[in-house]
N, C-alpha and C. Protein backbone atom coordinates (compact mmCIF):
# COMPACT_ATOMS: atom_id res chain seq x y z
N UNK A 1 -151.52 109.50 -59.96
CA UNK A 1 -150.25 108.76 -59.98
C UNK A 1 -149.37 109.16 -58.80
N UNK A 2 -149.48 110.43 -58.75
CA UNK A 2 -148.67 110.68 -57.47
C UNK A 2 -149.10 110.38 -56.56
N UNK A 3 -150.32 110.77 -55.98
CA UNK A 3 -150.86 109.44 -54.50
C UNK A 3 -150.96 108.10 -54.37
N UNK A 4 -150.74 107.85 -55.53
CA UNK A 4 -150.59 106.03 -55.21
C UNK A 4 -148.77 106.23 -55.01
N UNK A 5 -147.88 106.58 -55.73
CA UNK A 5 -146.30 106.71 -55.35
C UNK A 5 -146.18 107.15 -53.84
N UNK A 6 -146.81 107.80 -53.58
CA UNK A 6 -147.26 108.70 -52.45
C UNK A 6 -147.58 107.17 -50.95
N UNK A 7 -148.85 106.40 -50.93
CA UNK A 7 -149.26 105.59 -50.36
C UNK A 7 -148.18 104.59 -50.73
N UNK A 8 -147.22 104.19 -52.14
CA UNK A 8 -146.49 103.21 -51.60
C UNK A 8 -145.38 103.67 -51.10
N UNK A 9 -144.95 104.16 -50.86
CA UNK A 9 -143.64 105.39 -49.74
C UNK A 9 -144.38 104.89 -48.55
N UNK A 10 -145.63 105.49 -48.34
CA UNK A 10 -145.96 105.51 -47.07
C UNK A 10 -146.25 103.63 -46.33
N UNK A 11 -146.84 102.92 -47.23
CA UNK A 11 -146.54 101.57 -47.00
C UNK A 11 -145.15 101.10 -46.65
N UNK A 12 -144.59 101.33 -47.27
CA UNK A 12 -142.90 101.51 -47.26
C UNK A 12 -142.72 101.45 -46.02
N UNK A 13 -142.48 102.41 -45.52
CA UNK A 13 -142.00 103.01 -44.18
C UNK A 13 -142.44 102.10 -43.43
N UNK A 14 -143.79 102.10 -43.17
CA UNK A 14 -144.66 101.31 -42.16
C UNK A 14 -143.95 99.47 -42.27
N UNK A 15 -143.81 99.16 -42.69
CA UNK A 15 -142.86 97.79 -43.03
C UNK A 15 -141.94 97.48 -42.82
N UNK A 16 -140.72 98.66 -43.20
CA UNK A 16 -139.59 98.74 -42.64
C UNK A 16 -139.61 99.20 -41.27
N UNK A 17 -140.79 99.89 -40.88
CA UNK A 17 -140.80 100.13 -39.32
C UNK A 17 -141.12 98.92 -38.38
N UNK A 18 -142.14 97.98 -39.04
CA UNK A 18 -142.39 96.79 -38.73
C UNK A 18 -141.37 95.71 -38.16
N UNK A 19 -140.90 95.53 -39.38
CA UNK A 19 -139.45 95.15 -39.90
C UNK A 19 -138.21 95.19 -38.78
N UNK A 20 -137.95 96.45 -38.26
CA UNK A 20 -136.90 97.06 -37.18
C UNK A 20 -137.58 96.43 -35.87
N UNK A 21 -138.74 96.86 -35.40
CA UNK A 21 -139.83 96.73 -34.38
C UNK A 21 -139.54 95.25 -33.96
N UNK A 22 -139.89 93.93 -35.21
CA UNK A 22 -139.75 93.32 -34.55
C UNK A 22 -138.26 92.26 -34.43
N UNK A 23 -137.44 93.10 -34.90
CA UNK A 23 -135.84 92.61 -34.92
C UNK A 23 -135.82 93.40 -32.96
N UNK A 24 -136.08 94.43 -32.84
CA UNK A 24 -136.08 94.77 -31.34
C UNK A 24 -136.73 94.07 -30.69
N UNK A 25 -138.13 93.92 -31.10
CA UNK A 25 -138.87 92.70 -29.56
C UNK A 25 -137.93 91.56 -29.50
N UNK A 26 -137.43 90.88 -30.46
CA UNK A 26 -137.17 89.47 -30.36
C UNK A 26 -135.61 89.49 -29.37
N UNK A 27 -134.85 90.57 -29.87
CA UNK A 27 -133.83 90.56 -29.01
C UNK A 27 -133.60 91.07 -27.84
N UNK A 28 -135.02 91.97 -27.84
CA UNK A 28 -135.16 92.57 -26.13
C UNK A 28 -135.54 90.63 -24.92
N UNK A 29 -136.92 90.38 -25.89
CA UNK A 29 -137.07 89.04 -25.42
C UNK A 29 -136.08 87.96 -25.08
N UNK A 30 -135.06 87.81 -26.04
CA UNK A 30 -134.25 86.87 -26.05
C UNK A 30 -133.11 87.27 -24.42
N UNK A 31 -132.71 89.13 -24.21
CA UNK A 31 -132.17 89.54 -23.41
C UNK A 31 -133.27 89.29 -22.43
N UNK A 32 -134.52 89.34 -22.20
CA UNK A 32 -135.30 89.31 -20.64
C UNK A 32 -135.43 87.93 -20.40
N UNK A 33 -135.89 87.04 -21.94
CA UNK A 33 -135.63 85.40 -21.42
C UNK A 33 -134.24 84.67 -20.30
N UNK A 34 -133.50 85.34 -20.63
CA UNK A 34 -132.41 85.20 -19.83
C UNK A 34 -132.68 85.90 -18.32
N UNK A 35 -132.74 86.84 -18.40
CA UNK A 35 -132.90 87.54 -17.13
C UNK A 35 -134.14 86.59 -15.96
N UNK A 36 -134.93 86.50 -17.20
CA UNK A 36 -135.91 85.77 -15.80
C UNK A 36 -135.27 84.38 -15.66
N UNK A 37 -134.91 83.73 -16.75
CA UNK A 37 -134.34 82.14 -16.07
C UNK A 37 -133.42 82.19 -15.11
N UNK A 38 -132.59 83.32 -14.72
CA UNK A 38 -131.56 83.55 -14.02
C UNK A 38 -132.28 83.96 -12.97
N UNK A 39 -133.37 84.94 -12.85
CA UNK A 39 -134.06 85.28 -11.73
C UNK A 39 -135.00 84.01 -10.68
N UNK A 40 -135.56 83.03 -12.01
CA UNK A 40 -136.06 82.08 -11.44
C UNK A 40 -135.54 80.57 -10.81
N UNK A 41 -133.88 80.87 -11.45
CA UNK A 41 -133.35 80.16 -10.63
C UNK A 41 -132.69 80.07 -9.46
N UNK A 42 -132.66 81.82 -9.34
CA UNK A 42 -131.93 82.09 -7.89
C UNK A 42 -133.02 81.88 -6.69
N UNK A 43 -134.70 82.29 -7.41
CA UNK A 43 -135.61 81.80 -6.32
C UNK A 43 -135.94 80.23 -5.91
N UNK A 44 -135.24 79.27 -7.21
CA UNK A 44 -135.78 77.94 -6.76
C UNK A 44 -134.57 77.85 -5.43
N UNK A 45 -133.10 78.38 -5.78
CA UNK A 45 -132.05 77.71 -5.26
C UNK A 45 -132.68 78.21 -3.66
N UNK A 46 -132.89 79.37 -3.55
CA UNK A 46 -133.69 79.82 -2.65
C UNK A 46 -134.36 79.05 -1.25
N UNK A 47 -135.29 78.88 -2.22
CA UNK A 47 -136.48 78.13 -1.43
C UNK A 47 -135.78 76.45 -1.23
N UNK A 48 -135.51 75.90 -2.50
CA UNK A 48 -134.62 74.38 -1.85
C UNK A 48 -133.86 74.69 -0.47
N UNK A 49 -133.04 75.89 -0.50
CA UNK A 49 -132.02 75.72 0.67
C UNK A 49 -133.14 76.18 1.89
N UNK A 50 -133.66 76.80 2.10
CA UNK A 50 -134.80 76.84 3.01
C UNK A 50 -135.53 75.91 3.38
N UNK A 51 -136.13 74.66 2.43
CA UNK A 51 -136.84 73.85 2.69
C UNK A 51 -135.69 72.98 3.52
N UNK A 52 -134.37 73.06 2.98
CA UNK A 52 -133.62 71.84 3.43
C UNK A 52 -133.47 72.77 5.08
N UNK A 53 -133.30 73.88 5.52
CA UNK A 53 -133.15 74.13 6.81
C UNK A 53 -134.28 73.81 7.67
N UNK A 54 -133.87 73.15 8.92
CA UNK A 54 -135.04 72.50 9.76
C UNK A 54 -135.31 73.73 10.68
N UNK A 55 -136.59 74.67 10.69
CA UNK A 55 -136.87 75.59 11.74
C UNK A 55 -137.26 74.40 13.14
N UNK A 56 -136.24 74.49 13.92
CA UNK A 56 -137.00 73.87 15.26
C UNK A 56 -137.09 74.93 16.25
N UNK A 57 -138.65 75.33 16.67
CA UNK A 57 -138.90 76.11 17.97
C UNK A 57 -137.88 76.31 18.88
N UNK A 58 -137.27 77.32 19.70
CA UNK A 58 -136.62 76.94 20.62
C UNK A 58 -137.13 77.78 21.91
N UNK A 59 -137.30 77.67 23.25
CA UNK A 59 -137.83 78.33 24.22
C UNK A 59 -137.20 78.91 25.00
N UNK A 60 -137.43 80.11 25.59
CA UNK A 60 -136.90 81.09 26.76
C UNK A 60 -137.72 80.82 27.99
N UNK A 61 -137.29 80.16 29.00
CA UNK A 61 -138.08 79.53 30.16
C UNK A 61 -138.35 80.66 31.25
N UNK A 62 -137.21 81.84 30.81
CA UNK A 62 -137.49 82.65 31.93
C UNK A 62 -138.36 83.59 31.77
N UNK A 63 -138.66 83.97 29.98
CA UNK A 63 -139.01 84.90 29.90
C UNK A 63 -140.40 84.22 29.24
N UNK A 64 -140.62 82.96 29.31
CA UNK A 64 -142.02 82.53 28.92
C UNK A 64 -142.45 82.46 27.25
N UNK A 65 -141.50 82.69 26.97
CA UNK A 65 -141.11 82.79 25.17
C UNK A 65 -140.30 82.22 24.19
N UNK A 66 -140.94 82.04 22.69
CA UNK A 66 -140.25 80.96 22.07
C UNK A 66 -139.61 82.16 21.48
N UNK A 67 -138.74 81.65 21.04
CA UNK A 67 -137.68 82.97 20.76
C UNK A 67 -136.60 82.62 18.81
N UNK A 68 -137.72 81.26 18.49
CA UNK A 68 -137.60 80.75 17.22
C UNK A 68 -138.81 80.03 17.31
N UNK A 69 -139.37 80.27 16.23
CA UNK A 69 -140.85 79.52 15.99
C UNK A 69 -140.46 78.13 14.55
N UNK A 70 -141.52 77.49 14.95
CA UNK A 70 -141.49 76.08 13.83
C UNK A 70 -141.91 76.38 12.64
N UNK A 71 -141.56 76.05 11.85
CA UNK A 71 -141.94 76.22 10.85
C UNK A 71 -143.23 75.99 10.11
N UNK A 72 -144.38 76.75 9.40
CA UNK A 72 -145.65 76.89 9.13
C UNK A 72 -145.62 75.54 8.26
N UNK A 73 -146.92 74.95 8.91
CA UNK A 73 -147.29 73.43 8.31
C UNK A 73 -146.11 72.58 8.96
N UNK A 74 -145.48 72.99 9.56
CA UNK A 74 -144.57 71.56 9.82
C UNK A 74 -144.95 71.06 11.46
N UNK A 75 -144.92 69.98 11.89
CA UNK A 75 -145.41 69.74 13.38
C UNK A 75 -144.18 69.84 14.37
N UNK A 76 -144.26 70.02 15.34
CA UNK A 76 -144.11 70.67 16.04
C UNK A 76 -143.78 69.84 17.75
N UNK A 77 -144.82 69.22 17.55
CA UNK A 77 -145.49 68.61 19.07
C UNK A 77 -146.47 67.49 19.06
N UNK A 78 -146.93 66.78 20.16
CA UNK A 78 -147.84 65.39 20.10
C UNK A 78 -148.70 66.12 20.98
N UNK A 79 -150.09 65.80 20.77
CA UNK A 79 -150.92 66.13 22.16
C UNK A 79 -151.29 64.92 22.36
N UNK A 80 -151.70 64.08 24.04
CA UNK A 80 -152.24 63.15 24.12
C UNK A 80 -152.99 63.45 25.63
N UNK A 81 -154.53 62.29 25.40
CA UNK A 81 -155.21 62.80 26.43
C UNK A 81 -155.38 61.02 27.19
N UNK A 82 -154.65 60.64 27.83
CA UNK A 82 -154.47 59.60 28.29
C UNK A 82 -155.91 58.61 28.45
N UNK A 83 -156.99 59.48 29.51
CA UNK A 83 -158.21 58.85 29.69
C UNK A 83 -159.39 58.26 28.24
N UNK A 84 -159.09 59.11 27.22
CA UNK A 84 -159.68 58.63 26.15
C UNK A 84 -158.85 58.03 24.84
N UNK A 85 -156.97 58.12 25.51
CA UNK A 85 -156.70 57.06 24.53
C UNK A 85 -156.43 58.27 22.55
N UNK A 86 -156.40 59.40 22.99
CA UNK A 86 -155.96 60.11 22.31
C UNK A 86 -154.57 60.84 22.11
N UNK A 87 -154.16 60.16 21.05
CA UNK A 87 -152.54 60.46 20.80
C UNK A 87 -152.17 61.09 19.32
N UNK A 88 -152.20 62.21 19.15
CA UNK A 88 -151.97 63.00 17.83
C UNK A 88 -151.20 63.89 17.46
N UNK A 89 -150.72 63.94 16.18
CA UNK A 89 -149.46 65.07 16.15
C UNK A 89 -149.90 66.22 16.11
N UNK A 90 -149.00 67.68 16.01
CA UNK A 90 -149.59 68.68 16.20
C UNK A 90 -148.67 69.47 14.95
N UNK A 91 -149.91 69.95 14.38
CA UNK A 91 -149.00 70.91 13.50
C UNK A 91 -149.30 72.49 13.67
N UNK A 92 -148.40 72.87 13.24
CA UNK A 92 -148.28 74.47 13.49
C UNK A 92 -149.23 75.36 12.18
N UNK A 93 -150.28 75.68 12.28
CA UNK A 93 -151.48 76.38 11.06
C UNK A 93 -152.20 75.29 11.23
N UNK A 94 -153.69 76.04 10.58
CA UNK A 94 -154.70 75.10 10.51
C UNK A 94 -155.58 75.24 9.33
N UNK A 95 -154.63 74.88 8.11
CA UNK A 95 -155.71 74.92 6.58
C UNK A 95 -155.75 73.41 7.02
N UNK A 96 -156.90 73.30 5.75
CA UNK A 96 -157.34 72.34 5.25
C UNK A 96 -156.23 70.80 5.10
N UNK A 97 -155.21 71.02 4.36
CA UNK A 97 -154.14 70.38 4.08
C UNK A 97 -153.73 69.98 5.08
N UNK A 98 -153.62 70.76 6.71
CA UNK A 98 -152.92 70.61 8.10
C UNK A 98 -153.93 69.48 8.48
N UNK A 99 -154.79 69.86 8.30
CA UNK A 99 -156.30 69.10 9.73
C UNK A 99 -156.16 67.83 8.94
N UNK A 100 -156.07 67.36 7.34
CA UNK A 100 -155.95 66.28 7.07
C UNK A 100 -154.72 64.81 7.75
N UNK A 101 -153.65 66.06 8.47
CA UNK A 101 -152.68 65.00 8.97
C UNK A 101 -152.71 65.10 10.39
N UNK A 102 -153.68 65.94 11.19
CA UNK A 102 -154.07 65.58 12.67
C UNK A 102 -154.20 66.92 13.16
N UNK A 103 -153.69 67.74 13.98
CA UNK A 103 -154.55 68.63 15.07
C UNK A 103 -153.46 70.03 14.21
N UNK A 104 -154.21 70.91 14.26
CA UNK A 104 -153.64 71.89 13.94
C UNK A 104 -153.76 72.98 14.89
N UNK A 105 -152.54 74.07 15.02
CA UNK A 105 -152.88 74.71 15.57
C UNK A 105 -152.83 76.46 15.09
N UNK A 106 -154.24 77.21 16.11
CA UNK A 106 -154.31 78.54 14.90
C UNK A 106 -153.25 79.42 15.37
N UNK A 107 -152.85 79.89 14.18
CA UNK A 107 -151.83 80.67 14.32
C UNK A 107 -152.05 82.05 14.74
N UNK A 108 -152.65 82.16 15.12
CA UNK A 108 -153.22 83.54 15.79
C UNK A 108 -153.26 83.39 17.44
N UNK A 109 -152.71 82.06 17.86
CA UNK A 109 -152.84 81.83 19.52
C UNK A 109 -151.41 82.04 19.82
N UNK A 110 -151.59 81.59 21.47
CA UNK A 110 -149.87 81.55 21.74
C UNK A 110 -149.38 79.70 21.53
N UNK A 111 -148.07 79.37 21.72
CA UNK A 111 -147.59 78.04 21.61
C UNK A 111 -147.42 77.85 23.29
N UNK A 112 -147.71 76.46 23.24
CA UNK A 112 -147.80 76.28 24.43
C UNK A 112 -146.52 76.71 25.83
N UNK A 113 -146.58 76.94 27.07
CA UNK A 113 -145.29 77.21 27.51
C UNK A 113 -145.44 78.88 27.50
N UNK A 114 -146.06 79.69 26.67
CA UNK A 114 -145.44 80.96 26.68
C UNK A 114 -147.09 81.93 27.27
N UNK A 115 -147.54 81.19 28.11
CA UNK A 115 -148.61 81.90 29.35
C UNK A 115 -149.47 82.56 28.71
N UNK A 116 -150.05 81.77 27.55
CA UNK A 116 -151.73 82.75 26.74
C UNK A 116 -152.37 81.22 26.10
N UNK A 117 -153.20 81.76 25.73
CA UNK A 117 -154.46 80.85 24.78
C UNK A 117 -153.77 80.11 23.86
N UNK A 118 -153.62 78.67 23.46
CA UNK A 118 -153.29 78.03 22.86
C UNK A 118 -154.70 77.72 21.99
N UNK A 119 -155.34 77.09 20.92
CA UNK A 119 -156.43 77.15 19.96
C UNK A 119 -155.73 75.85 19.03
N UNK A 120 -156.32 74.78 19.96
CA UNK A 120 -156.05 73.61 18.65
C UNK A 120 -157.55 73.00 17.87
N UNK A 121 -157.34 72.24 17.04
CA UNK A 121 -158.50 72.00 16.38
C UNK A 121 -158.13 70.58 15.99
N UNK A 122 -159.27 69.83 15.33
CA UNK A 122 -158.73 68.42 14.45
C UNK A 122 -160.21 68.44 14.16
N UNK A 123 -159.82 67.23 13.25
CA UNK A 123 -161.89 67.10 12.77
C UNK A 123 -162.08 65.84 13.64
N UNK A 124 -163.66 65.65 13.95
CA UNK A 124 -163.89 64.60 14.28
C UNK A 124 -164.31 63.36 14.23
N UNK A 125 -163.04 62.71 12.54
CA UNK A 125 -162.92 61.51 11.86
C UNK A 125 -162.42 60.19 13.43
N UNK A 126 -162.90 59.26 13.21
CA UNK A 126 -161.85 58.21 13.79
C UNK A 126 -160.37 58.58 13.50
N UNK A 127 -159.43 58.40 15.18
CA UNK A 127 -158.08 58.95 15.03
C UNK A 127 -158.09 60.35 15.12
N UNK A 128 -159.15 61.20 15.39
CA UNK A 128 -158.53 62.35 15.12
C UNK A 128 -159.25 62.69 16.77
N UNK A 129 -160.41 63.99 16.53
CA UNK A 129 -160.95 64.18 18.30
C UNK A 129 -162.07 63.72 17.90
N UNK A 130 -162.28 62.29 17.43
CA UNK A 130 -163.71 61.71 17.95
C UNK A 130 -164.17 61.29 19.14
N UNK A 131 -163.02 61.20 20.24
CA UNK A 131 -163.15 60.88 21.64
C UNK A 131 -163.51 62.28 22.09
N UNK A 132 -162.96 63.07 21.98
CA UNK A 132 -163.21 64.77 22.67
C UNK A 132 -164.49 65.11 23.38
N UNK A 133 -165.47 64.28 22.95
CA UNK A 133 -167.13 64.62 23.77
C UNK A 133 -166.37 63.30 25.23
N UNK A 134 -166.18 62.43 25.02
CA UNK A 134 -165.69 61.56 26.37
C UNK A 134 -164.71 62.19 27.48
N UNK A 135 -164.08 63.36 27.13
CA UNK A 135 -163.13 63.89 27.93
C UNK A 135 -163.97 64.34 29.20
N UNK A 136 -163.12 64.11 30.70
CA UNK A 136 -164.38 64.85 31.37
C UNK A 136 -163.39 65.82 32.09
N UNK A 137 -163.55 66.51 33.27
CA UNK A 137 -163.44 67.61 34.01
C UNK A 137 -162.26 67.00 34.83
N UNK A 138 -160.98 67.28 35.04
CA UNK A 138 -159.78 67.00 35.65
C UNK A 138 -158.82 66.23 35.07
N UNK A 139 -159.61 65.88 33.47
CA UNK A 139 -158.85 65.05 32.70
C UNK A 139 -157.32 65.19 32.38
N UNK A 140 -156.25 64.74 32.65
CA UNK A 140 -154.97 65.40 32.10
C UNK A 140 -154.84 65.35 30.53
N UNK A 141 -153.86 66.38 30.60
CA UNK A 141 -153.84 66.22 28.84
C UNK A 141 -152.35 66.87 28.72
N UNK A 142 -151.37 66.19 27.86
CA UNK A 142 -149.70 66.22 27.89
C UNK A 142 -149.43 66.80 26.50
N UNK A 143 -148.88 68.07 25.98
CA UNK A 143 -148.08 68.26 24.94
C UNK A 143 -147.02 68.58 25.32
N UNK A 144 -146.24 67.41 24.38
CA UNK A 144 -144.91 67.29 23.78
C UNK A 144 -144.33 67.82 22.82
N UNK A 145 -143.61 69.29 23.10
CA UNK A 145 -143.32 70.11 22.17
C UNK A 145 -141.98 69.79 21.69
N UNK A 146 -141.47 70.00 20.96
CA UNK A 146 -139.71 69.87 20.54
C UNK A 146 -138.86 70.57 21.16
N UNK A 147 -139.17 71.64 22.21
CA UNK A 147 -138.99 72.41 23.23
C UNK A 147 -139.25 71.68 24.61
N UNK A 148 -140.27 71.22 25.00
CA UNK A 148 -140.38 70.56 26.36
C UNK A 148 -141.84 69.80 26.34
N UNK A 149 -141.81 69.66 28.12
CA UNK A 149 -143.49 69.19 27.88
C UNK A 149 -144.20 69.99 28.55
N UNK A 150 -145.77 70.00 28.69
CA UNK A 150 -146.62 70.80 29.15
C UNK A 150 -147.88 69.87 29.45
N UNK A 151 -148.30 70.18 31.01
CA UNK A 151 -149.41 69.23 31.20
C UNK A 151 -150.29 69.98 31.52
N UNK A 152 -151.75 69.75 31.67
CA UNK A 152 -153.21 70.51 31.54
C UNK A 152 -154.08 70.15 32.29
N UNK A 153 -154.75 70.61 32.65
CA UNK A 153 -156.27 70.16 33.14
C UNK A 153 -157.16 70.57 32.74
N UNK A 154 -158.25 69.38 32.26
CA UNK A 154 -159.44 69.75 31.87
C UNK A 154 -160.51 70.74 33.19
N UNK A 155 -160.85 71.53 32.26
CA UNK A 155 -161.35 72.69 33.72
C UNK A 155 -162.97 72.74 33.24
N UNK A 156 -163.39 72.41 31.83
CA UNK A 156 -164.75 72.98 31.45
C UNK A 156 -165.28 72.29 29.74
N UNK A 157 -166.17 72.14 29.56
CA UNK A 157 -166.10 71.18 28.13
C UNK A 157 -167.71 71.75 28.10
N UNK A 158 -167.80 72.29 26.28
CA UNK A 158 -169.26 72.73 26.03
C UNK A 158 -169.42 72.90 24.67
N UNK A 159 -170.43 73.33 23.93
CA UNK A 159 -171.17 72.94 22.54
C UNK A 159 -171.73 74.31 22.29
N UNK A 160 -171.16 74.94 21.67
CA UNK A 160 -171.23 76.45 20.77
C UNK A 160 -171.60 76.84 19.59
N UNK A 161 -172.05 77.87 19.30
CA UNK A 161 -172.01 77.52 17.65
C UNK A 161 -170.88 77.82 17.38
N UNK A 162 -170.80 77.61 15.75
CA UNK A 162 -169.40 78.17 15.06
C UNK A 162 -169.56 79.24 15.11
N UNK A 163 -170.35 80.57 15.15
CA UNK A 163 -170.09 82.25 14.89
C UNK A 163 -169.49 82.56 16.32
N UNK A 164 -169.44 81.65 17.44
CA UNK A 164 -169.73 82.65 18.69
C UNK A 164 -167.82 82.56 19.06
N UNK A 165 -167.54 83.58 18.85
CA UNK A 165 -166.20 83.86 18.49
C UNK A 165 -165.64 84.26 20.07
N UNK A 166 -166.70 83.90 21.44
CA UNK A 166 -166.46 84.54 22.06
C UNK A 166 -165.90 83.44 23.49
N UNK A 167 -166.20 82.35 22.66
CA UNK A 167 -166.19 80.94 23.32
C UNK A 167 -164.34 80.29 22.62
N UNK A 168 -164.14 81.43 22.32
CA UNK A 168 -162.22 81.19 21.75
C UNK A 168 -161.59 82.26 22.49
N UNK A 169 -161.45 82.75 23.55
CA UNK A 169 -160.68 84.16 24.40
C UNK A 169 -159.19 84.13 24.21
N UNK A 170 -158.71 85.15 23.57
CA UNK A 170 -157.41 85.11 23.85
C UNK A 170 -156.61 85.66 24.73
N UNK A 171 -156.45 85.02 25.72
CA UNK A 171 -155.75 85.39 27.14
C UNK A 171 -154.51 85.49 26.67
N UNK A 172 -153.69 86.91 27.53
CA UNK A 172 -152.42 86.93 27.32
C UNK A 172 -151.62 86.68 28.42
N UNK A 173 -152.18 86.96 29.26
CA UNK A 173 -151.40 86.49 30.72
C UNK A 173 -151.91 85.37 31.53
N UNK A 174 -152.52 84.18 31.02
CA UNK A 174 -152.89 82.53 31.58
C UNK A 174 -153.17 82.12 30.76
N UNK A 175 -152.50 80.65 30.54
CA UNK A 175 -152.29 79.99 30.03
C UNK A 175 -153.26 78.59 29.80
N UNK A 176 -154.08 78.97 28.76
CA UNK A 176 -155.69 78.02 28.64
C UNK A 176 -155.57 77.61 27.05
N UNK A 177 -155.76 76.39 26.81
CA UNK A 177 -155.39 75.33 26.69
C UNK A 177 -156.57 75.63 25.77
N UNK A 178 -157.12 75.65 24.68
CA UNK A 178 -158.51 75.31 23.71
C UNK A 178 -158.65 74.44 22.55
N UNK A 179 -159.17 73.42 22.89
CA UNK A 179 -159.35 72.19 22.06
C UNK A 179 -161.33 72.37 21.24
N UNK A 180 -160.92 72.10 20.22
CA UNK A 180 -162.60 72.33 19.52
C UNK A 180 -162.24 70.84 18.29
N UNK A 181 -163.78 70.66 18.01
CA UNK A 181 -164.32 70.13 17.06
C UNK A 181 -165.49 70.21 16.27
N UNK A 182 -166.18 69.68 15.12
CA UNK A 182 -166.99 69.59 15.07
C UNK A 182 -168.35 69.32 15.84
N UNK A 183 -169.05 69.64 16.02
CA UNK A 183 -170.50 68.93 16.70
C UNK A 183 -171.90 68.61 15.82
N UNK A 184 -172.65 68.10 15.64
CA UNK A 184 -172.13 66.58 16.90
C UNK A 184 -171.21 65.78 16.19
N UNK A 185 -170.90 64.79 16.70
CA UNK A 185 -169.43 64.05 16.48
C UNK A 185 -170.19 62.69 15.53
N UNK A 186 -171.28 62.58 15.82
CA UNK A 186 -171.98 61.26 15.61
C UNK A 186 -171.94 61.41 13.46
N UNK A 187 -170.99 60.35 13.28
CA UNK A 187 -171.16 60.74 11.63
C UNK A 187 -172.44 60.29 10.97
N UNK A 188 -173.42 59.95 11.56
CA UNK A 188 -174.56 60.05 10.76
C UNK A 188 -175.56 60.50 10.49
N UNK A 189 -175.16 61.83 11.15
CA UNK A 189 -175.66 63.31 10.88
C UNK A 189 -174.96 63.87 9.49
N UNK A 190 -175.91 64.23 8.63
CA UNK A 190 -175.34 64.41 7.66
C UNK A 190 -175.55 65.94 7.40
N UNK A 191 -174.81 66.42 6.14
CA UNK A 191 -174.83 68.31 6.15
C UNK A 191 -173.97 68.94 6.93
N UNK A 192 -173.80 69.80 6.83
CA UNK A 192 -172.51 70.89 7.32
C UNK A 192 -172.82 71.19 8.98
N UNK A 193 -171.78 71.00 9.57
CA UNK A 193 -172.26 71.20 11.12
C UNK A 193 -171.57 72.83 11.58
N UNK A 194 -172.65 73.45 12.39
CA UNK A 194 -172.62 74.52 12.84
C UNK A 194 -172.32 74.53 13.99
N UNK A 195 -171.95 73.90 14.78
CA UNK A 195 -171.09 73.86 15.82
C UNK A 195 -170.30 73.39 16.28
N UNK A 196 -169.66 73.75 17.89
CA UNK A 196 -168.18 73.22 18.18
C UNK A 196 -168.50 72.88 19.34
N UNK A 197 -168.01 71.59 19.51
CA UNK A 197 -167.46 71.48 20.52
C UNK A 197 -166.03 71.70 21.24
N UNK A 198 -166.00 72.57 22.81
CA UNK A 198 -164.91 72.79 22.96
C UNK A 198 -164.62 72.57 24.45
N UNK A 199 -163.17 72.21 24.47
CA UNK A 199 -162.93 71.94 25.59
C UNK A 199 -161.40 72.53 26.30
N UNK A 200 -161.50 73.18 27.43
CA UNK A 200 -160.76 74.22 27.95
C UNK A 200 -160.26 72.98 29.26
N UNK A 201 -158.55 73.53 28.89
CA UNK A 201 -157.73 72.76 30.23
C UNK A 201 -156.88 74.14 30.55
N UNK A 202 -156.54 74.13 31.68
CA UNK A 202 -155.47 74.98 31.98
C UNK A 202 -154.15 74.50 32.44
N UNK A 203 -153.28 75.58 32.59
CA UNK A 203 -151.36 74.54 32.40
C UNK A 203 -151.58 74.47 34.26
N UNK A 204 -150.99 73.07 34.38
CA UNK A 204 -150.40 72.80 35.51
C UNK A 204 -149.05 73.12 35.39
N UNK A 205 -148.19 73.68 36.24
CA UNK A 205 -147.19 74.11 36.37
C UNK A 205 -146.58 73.54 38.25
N UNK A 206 -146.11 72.06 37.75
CA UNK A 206 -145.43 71.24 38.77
C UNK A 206 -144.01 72.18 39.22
N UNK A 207 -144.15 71.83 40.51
CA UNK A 207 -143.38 72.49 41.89
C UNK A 207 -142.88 74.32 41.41
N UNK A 208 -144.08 74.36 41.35
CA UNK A 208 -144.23 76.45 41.50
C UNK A 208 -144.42 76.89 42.88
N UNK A 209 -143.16 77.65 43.12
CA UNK A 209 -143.54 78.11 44.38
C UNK A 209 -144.31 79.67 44.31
């Protein structure tokens, strides 16, 4: 008799401990539910007012440097290559999402104007660099940055694989121009293509003394 009085005491307790336990979660919860809606609304207000600010590039001519960069995924600039009739926007990164709206560029290069390796890309759908095998050797080629313009010459055009990481140089002191695509361009090759075509211009820089 006494261990069963005994076990219901001890049931007891455990219930009323229950009992307390979850009168505390619910009002700790009810105090952190608040805390995060308040936390998650200071990050939306956040990011809205950010999205609404326009990052536009701006350039240092003397010192060869952008000295405000564009904003990631947003474009930036037009490249166009007159002789083949190629006119495309340019966006700043190069996922998947970018290359779907025209030439992207990797963010690991320099922007054009600031005297290193520029690294653009596009696929080679109609509209995008399906002309790029037609480009030939002295070809001009014009980007129109939101900063200024920049003109090129085609200097060299060739067919790599994708691993050869060595056919992308990143120059820091001249200013080379790297355009790639898929290879071959012909869409009725079917299966995953292992190479690039790429094509290297360098900056003309009108009345340099």
């Amino acid at each position: 008799m006494k261990r069963e009085n005994t076990m219901k005491e001890f049931a007891s307790k455990i219930a009323i401990s229950f009992f307390f336990a979850a009168i505390f979660v619910v009002i700790f919860y009810l105090f952190l539910e608040n805390k995060i809606s308040q936390y998650i609304s200071l990050i939306n207000t956040t990011a809205v007012k950010d999205s609404l600010e326009e990052k536009i590039a701006t350039y240092n001519l003397e010192a060869k440097r952008l000295i405000s960069f564009p904003k990631y995924g947003s474009k930036y600039a037009t490249i166009e290559i007159p002789s083949v009739k190629i006119n495309l926007p340019v966006y700043y990164g190069d996922t998947k999402k970018i290359l779907r709206l025209g030439v992207g560029h990797y963010n690991g290069s320099y922007f054009p104007g600031e005297n290193g390796s520029i690294i653009y890309a596009a696929h080679n759908n109609p509209g995008y660099f399906q002309k790029l095998d037609q480009v030939k050797i002295n070809d001009e080629v014009i980007i129109k940055a939101s900063y200024g313009d920049f003109k090129y010459k085609v200097i060299e055009t060739k067919v790599v694989k994708e691993t050869n990481l060595d056919a992308f140089p990143i120059q820091h002191n001249h200013e080379l121009l790297i355009m790639y695509t898929c290879w071959p361009i012909n869409r009725s090759v079917v299966g995953r293509k292992t190479e690039r075509l790429v094509v290297y211009a360098e900056r003309v820089v009108e009345n340099e003394n």
